[in-house]
Protein backbone atom coordinates (compact mmCIF):
# COMPACT_ATOMS: atom_id res chain seq x y z
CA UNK A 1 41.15 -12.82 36.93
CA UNK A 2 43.11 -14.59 34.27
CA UNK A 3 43.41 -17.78 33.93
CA UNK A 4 46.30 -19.84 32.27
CA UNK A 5 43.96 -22.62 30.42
CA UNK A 6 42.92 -21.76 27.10
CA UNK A 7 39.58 -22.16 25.49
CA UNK A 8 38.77 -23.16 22.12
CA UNK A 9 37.73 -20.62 19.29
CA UNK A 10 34.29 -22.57 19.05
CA UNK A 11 33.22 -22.47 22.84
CA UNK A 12 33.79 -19.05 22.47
CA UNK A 13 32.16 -17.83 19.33
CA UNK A 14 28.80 -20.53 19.99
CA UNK A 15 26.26 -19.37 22.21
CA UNK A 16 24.88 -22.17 24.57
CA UNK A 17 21.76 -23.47 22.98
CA UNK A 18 18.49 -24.24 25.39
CA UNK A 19 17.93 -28.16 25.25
CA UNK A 20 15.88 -29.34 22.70
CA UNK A 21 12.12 -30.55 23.74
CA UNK A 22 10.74 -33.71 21.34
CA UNK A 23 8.10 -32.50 18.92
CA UNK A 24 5.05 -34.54 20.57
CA UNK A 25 5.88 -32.94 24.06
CA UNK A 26 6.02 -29.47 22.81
CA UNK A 27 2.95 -29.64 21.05
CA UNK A 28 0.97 -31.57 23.95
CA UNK A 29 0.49 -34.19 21.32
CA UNK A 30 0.64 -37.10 24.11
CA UNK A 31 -2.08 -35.69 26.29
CA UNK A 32 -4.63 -34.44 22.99
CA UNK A 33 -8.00 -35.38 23.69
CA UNK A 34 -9.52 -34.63 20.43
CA UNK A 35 -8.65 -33.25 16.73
CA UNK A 36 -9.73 -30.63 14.46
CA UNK A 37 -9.76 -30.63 10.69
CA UNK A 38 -10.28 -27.37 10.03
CA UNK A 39 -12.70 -25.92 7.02
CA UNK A 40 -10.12 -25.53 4.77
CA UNK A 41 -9.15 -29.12 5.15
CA UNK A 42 -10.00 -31.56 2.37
CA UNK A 43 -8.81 -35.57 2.79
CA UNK A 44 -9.31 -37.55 0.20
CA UNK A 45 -8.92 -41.40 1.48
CA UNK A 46 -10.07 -43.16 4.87
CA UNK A 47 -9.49 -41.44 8.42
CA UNK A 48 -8.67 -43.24 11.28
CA UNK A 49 -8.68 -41.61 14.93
CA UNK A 50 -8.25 -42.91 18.81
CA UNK A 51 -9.40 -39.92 19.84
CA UNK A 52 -12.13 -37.34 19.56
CA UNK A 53 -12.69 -35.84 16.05
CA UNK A 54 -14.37 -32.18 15.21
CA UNK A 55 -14.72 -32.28 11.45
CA UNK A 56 -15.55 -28.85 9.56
CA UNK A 57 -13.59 -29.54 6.51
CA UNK A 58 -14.61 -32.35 3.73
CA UNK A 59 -13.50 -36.25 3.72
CA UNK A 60 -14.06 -38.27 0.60
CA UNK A 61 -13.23 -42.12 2.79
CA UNK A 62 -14.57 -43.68 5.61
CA UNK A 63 -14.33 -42.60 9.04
CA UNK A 64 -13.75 -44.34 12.19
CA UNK A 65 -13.00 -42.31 15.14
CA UNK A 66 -13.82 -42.27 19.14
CA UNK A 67 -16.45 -39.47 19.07
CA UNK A 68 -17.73 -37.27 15.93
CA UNK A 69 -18.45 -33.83 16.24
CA UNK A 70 -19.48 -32.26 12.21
CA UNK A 71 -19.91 -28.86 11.00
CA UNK A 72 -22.38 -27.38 9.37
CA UNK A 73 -20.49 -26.88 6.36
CA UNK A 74 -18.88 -30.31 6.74
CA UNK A 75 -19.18 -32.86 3.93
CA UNK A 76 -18.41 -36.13 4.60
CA UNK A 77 -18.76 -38.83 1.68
CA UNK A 78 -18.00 -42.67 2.96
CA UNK A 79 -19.14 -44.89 5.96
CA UNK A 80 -18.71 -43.48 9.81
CA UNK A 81 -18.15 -45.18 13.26
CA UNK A 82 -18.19 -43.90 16.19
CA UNK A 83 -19.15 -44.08 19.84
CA UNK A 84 -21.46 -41.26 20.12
CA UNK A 85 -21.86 -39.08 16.74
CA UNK A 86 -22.99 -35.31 16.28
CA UNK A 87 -24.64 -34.47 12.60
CA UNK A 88 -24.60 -31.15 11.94
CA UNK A 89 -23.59 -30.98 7.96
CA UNK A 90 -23.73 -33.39 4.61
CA UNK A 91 -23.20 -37.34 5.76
CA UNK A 92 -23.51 -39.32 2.25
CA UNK A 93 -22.86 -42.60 3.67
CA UNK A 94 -23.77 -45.12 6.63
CA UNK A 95 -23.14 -44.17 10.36
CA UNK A 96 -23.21 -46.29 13.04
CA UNK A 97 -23.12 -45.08 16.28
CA UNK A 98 -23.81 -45.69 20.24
CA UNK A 99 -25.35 -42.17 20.25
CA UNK A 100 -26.68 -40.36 17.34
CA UNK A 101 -27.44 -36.83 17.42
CA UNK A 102 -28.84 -35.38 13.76
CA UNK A 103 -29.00 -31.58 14.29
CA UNK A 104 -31.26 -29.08 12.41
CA UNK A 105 -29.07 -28.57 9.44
CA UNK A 106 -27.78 -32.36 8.67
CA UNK A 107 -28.53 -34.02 6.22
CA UNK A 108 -27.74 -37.97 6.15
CA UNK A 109 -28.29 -40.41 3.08
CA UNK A 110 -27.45 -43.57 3.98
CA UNK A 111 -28.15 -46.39 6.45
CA UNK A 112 -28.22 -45.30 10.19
CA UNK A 113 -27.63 -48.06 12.90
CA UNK A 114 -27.56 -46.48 16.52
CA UNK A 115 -28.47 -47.57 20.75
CA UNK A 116 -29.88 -43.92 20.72
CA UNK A 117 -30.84 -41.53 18.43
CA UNK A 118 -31.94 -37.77 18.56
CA UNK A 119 -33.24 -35.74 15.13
CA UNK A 120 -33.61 -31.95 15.44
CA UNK A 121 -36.45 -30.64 13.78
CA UNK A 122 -35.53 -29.79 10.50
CA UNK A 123 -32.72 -32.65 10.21
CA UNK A 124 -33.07 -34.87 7.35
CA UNK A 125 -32.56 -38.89 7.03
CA UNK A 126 -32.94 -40.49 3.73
CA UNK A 127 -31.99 -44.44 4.30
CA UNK A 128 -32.77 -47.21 6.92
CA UNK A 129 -33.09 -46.79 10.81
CA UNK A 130 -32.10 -49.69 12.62
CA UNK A 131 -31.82 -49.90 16.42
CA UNK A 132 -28.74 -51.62 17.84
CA UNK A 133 -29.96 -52.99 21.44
CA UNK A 134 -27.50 -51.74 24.06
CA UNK A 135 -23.99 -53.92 24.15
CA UNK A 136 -25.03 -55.61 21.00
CA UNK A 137 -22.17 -55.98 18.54
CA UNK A 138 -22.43 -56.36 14.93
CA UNK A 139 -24.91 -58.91 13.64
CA UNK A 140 -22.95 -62.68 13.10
CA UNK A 141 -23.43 -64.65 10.45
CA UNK A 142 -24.54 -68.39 10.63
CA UNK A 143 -22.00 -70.75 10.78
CA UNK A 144 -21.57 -72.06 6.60
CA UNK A 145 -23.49 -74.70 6.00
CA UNK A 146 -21.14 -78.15 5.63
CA UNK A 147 -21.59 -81.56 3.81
CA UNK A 148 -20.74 -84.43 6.67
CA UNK A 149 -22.02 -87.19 4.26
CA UNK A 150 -23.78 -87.70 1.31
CA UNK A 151 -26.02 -90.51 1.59
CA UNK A 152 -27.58 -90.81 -1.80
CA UNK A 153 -24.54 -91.36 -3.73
CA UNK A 154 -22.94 -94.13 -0.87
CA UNK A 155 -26.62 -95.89 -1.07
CA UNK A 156 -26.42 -96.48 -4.79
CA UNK A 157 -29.02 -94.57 -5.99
């Protein structure tokens, strides 16, 4: 019952403490598909995201992100990529986009480059439409042009 070995004061007086779990795997942060900015989020500056985005808050920057989804009382003011794309609020800026969806109450003003596109009735477009055919990538540009040799000057004229 007693025992002749003593303990310390601290082992004593400390209560074991439960092991401590790394911030990304308690919050799942390693197996999040998507992510939220809520509507009482405002970012100022460009947004970059590997993963899904829902957006009901206001960005003032581009936006690049896997797929879009956009409130209705979303504002978004700058350029936005993504693989497929769905309008529902203010888009002052271009989009491109594998899939476009522009829903009832969106409202885009800028150029709108897209493999497939659906507008609501009621959603508005101000800016150009231009179809990207499937698997196309960004348009190149010619090769500069370059000066090999210039004849007139070696022929003495």
């Amino acid at each position: 019952m007693f025992s002749k070995s003593k303990t310390t004061p601290d082992s004593e007086s400390v209560p074991s403490l439960p092991s401590v779990v790394p911030a990304k795997m308690a919050t799942g942060a390693r197996h999040t598909t998507f992510s939220i900015l809520g509507s009482d989020v405002v970012v100022t500056g460009n947004v970059a995201a590997s993963v899904d985005l829902h957006v009901d808050g206001k960005i003032d920057g581009d936006l690049k992100c896997a797929n879009l989804v956009q409130g209705e009382a979303s504002e978004i003011k700058g350029s936005v990529v993504a693989e497929t794309a769905k309008i529902a609020g203010l888009l002052d800026g271009a989009i491109e986009a594998k899939t476009l969806i522009v829903h009832a109450t969106a409202r885009i003003t800028g150029d709108v480059t897209y493999e497939s596109i659906t507008i609501e009735n009621g959603g508005k477009v101000e800016g150009k439409l231009s179809h990207r055919r499937h698997g196309a990538g960004a348009a190149k540009a010619p090769p500069p042009l370059e000066v090999i040799e210039n004849k007139s000057a070696s022929a003495g004229l």
